[in-house]
Protein backbone atom coordinates (compact mmCIF):
# COMPACT_ATOMS: atom_id res chain seq x y z
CA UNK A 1 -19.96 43.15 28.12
CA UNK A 2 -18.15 39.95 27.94
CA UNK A 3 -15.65 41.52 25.42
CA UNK A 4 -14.74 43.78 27.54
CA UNK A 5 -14.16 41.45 30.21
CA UNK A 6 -11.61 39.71 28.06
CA UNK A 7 -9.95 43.18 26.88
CA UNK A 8 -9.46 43.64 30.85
CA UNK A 9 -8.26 40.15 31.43
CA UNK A 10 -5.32 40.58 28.35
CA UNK A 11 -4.24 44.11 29.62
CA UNK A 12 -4.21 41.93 33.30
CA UNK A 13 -1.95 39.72 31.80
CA UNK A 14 0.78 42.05 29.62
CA UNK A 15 1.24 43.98 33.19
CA UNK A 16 1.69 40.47 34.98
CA UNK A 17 4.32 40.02 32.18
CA UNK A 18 5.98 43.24 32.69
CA UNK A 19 6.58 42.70 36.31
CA UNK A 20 8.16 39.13 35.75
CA UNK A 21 10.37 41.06 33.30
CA UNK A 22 11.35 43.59 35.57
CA UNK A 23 13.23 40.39 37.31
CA UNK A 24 15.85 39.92 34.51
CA UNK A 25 18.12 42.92 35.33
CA UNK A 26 19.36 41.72 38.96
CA UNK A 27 19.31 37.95 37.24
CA UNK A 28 21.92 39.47 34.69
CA UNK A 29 23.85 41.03 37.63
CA UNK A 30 24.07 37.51 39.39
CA UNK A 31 25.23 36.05 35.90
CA UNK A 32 28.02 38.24 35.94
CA UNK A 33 28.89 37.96 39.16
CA UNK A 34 29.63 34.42 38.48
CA UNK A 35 31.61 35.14 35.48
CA UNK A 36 34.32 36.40 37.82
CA UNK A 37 34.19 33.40 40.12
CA UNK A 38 37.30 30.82 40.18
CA UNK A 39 34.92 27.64 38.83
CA UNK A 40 33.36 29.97 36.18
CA UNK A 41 34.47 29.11 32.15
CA UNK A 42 34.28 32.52 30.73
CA UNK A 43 36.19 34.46 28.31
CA UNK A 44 36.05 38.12 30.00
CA UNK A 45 39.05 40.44 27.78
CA UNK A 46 39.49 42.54 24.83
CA UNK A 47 41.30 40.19 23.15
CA UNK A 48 38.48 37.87 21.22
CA UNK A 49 39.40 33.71 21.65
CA UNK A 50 39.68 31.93 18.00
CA UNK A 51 36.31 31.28 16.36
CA UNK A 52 34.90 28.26 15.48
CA UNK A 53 32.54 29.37 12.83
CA UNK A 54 36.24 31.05 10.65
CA UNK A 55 37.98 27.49 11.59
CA UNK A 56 34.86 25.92 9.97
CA UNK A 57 35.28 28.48 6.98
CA UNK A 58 39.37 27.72 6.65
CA UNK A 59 37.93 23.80 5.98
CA UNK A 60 35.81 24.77 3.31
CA UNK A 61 38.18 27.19 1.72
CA UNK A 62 40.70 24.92 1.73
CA UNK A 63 38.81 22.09 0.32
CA UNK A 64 37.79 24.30 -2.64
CA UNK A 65 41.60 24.84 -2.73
CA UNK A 66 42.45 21.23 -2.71
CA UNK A 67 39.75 19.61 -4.70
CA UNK A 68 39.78 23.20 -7.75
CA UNK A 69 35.34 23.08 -9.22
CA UNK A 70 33.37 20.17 -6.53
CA UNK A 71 32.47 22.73 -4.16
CA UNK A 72 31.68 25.45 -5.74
CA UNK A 73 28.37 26.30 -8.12
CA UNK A 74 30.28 28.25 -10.85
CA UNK A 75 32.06 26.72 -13.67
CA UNK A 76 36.43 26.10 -13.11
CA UNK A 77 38.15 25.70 -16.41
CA UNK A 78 41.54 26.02 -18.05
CA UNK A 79 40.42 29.95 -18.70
CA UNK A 80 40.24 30.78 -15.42
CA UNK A 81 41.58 28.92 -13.43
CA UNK A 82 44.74 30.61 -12.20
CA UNK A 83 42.27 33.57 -11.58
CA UNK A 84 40.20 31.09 -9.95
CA UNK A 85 43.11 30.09 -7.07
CA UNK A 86 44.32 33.17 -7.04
CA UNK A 87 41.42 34.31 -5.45
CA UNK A 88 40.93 31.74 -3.13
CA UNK A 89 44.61 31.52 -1.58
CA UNK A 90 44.30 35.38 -1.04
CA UNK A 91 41.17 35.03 1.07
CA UNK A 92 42.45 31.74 2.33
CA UNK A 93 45.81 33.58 3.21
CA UNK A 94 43.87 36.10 4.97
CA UNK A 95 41.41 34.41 6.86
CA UNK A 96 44.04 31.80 8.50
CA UNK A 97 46.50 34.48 9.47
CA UNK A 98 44.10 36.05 11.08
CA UNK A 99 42.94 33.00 13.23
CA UNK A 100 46.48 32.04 13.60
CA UNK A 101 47.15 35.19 14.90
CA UNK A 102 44.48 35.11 17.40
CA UNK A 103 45.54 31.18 18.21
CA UNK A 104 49.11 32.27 19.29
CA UNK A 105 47.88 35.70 20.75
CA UNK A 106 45.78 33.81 23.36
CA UNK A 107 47.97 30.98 24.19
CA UNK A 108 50.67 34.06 25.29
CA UNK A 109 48.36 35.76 27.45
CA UNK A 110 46.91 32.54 28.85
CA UNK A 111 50.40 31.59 30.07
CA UNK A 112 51.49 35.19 30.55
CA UNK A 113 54.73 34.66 27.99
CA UNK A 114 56.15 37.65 26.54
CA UNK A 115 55.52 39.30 23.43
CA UNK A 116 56.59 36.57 20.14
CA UNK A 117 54.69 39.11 17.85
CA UNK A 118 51.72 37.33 17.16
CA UNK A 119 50.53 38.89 14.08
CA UNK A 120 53.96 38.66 11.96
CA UNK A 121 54.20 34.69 13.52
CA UNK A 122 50.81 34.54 12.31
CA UNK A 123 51.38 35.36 8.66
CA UNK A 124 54.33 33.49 8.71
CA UNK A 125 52.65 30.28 9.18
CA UNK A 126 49.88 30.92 7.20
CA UNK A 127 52.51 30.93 4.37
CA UNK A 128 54.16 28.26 5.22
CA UNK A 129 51.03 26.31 5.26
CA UNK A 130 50.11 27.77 2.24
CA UNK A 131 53.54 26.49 0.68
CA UNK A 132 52.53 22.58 1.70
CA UNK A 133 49.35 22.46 0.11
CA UNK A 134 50.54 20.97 -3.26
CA UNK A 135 51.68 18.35 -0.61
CA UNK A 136 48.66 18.08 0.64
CA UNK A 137 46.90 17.88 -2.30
CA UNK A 138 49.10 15.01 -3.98
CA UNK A 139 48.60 13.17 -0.42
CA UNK A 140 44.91 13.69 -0.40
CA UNK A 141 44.74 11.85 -4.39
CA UNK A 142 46.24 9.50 -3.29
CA UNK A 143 43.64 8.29 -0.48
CA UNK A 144 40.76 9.14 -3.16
CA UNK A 145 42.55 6.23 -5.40
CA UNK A 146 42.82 3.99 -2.13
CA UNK A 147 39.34 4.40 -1.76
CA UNK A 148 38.02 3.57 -5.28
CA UNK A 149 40.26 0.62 -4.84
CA UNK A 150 38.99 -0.23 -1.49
CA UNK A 151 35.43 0.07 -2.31
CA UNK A 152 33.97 -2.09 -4.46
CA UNK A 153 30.93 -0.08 -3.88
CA UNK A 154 32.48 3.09 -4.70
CA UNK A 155 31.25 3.78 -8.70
CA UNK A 156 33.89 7.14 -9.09
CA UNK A 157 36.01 9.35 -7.59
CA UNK A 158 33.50 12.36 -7.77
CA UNK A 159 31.11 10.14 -5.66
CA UNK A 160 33.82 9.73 -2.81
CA UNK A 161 35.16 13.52 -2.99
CA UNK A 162 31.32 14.51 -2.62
CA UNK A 163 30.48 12.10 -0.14
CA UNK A 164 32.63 9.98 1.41
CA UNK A 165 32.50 10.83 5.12
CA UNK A 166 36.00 8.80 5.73
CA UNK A 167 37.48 10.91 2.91
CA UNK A 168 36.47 14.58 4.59
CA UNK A 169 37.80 13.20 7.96
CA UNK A 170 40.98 12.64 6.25
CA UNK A 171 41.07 15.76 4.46
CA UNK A 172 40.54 17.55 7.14
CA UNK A 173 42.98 15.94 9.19
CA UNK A 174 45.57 16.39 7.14
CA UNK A 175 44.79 20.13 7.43
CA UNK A 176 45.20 19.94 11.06
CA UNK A 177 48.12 17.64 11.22
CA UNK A 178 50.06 20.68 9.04
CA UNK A 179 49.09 23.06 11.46
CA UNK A 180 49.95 20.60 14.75
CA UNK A 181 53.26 20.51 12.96
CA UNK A 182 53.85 23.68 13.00
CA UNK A 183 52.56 24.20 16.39
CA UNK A 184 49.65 26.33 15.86
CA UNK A 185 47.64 26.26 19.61
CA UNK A 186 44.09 25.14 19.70
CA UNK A 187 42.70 25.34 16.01
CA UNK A 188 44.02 21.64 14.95
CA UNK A 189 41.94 20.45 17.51
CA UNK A 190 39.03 22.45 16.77
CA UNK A 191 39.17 21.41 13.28
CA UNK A 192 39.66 17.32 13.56
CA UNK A 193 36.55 17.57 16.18
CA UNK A 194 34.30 19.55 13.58
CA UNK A 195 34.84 16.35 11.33
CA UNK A 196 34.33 13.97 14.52
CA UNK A 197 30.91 15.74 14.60
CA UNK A 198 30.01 15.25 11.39
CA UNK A 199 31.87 12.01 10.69
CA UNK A 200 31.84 10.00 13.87
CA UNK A 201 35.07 9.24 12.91
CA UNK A 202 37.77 11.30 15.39
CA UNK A 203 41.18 11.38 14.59
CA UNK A 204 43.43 13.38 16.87
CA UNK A 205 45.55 16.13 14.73
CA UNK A 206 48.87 14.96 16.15
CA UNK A 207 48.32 11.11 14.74
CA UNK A 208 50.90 10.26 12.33
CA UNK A 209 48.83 8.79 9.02
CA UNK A 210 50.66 7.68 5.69
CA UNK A 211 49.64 7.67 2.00
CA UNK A 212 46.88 5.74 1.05
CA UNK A 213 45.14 5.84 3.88
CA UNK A 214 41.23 4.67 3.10
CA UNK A 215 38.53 5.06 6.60
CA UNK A 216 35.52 2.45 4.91
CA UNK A 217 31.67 3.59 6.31
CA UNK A 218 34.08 5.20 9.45
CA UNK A 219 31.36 5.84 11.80
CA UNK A 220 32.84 4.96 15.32
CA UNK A 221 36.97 4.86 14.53
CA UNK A 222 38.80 6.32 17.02
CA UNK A 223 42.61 7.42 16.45
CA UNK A 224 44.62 8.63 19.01
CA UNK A 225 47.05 11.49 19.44
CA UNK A 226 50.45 9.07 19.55
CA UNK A 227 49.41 6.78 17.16
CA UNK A 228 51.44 5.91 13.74
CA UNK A 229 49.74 4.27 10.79
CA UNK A 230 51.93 3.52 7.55
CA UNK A 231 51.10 3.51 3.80
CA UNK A 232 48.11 1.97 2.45
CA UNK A 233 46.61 1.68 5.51
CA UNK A 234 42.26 0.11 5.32
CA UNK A 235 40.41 0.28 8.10
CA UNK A 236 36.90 -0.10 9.24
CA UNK A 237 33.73 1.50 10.85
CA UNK A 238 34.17 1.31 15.11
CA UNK A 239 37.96 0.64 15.14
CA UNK A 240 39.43 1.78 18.47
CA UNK A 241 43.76 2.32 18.19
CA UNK A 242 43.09 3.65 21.73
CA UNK A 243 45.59 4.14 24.90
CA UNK A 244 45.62 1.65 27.63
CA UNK A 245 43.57 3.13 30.87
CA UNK A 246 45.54 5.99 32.46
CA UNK A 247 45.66 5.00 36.34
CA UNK A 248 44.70 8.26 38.63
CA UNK A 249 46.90 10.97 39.02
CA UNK A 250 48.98 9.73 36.39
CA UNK A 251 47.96 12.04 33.20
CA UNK A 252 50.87 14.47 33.34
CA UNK A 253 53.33 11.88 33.13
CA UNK A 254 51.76 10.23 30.10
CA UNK A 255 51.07 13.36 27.92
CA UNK A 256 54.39 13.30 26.56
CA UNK A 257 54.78 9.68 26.32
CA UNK A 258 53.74 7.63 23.12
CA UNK A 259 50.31 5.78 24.18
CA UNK A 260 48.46 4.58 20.98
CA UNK A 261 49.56 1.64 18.99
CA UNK A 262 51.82 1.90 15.78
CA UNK A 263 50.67 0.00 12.28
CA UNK A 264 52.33 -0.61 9.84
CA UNK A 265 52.17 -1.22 6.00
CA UNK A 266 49.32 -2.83 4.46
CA UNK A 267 47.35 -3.75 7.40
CA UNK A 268 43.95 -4.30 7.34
CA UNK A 269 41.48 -3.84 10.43
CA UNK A 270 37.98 -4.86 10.71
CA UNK A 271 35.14 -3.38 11.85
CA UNK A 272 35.06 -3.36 15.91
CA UNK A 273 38.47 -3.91 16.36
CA UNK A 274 40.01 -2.35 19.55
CA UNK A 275 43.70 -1.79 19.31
CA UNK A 276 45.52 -0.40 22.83
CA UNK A 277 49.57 0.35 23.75
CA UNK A 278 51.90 2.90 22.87
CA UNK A 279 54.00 -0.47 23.00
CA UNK A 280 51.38 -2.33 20.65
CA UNK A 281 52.91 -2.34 17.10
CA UNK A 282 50.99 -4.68 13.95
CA UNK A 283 53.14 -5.97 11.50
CA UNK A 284 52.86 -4.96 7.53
CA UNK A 285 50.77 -7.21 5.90
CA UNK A 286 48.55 -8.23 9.01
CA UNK A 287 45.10 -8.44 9.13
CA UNK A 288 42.80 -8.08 11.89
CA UNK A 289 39.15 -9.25 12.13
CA UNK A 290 36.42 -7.73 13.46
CA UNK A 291 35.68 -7.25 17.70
CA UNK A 292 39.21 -8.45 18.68
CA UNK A 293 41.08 -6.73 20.94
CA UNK A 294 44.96 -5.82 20.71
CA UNK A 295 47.14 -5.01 23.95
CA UNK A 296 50.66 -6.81 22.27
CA UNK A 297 52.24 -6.52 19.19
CA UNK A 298 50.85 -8.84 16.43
CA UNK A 299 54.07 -10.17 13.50
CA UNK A 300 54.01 -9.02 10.30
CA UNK A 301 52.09 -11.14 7.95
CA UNK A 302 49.72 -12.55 10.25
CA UNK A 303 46.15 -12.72 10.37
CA UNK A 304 44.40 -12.70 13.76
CA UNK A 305 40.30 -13.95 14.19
CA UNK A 306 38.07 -14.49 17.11
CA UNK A 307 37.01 -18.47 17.10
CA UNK A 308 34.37 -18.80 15.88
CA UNK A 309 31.45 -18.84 17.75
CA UNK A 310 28.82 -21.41 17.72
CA UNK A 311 25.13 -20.42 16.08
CA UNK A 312 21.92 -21.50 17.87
CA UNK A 313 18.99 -21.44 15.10
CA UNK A 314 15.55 -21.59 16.66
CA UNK A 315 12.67 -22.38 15.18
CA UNK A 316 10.96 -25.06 12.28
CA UNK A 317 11.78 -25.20 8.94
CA UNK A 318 9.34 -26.90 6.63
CA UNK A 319 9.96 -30.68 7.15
CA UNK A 320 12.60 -31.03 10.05
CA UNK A 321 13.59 -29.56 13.29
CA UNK A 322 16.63 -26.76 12.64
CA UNK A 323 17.39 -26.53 16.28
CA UNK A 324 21.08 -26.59 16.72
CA UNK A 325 22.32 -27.11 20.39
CA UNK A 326 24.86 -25.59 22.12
CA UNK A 327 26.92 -27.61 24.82
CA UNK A 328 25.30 -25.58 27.02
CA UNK A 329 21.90 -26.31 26.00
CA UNK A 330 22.80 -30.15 26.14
């Protein structure tokens, strides 16, 4: 008897459950209602929007490209090696024209511009980006060697190509930055924030980076879109080269304006440093410590410190008092 109860209580229940389901349908209509609405983000057309999963995909691909045997599991030798990139520009070729395509594609329709014929543009640049990748790759060595001699905690360059965070937001950077240059909508961004994710380090596609160019630990730096940073460049985790507040209303004017500082050769910059001004420009040479903040231009050759501050230690220490006042406490 009392199993049957329970059979009749369940069979209560699933019909309960179908009734609350019978709900969804007019809760789908009032979703898509609102898909049509003026303050509604939606997508709504035949034409699909770039992906981020195939931008994710062109990283990878190209990393394989750039860095021939770390990131793959089979074996790259002098045998097959040609085969080896062979294959990999061809899908590489592919994959970015096709995202190109579908970059340029939406930013016409979006601004209702006439036809530029999106798919040939699209190929176009996806050659011409493949032409820049021994570039690339000779710029890219180049900030492996800064790092090794950065790092005195760095034991080989296989240990920073595998795993040093600042080197992947470089690389992939330097991805972006080719495609900002050739004015390729949308995907440079979506790329340089992939790496922010990962990273914590975000560096704006349009920045203008030199050779050399070593991020240490990296978690934190910020690098704006205007900003210019020489050859052989070190900086630190949490560095800001930021733009000065934008007063209200004022954001159209600015976004063709430079707004983030300019350093030059050599510089160092500790961790915490905060660096603001498209008028702000640090000499070669200079070196900045750690939690000072920039707004006007620093000489070359100069090296610029917080005082420093005072210690309080509280507390005994076997045999004598090691409280040290402060003026304040006096």
């Amino acid at each position: 008897m009392e199993d049957s109860n329970k059979q009749d209580q369940c069979k209560k229940r699933v019909g309960t459950g179908g009734e609350y389901r019978e709900e969804i349908p007019g809760l789908v209509q009032e979703l898509v209602r609102t898909c049509f609405q003026e303050d509604s983000f939606a997508h709504i057309s035949p034409e699909p929007l770039p992906s981020l999963d195939s931008s994710i995909d062109i990283i990878e691909r190209a990393r394989r490209i750039l860095f021939p045997g770390y990131f793959i599991s089979s074996r790259v030798d002098g045998m097959n090696l040609e085969y080896y990139l062979g294959e990999e520009e061809t899908s590489f070729f592919q994959i970015l024209s096709e995202q190109i395509t579908l970059c340029i594609r939406h930013e016409c329709l979006r601004y209702n511009q006439p036809c530029t014929h999106c798919e040939e543009r699209g190929q176009e640049a996806a050659l011409e980006f493949l032409k820049e990748l021994p570039r690339l790759r000779s710029r890219l060595s180049k900030d492996v060697r800064a790092a090794l001699a950065g790092d005195p905690a760095a034991q080989s360059y296989d240990e920073i190509i595998f795993s040093y965070p600042g080197l992947f937001a470089i690389t992939v950077y330097r991805l972006a930055h080719q495609l900002f240059e050739q004015g390729i909508p949308l995907m440079p961004r979506i790329m340089t924030e992939y790496a922010h994710g990962k990273t914590g380090i975000d560096i704006h596609p349009g920045a203008r980076i030199g050779e050399s160019f070593f991020i240490d630990h990296g978690t934190g730096v910020v690098i704006g879109e205007t900003t210019v940073i020489g050859n052989r460049v070190r900086i630190y985790q949490g560095v800001t080269l930021g733009a000065l507040s934008v007063p209200r209303g004022a954001t159209e004017k600015l976004r063709d304006r430079k707004r983030h500082p300019t350093i030059e050769d050599d510089v160092i910059i500790y961790s915490g440093a905060t660096i603001l001004g498209g008028d702000t420009l640090i000499g070669a040479r200079s070196v900045i410590g750690g939690n000072v903040w920039i707004t006007e231009s620093i000489p070359a050759d100069m090296h610029v410190f917080l005082k420093r501050p005072e210690l309080v230690f509280r507390g005994k220490s076997i045999g004598h008092d090691s409280l040290k006042k402060t003026k304040e406490d006096e």
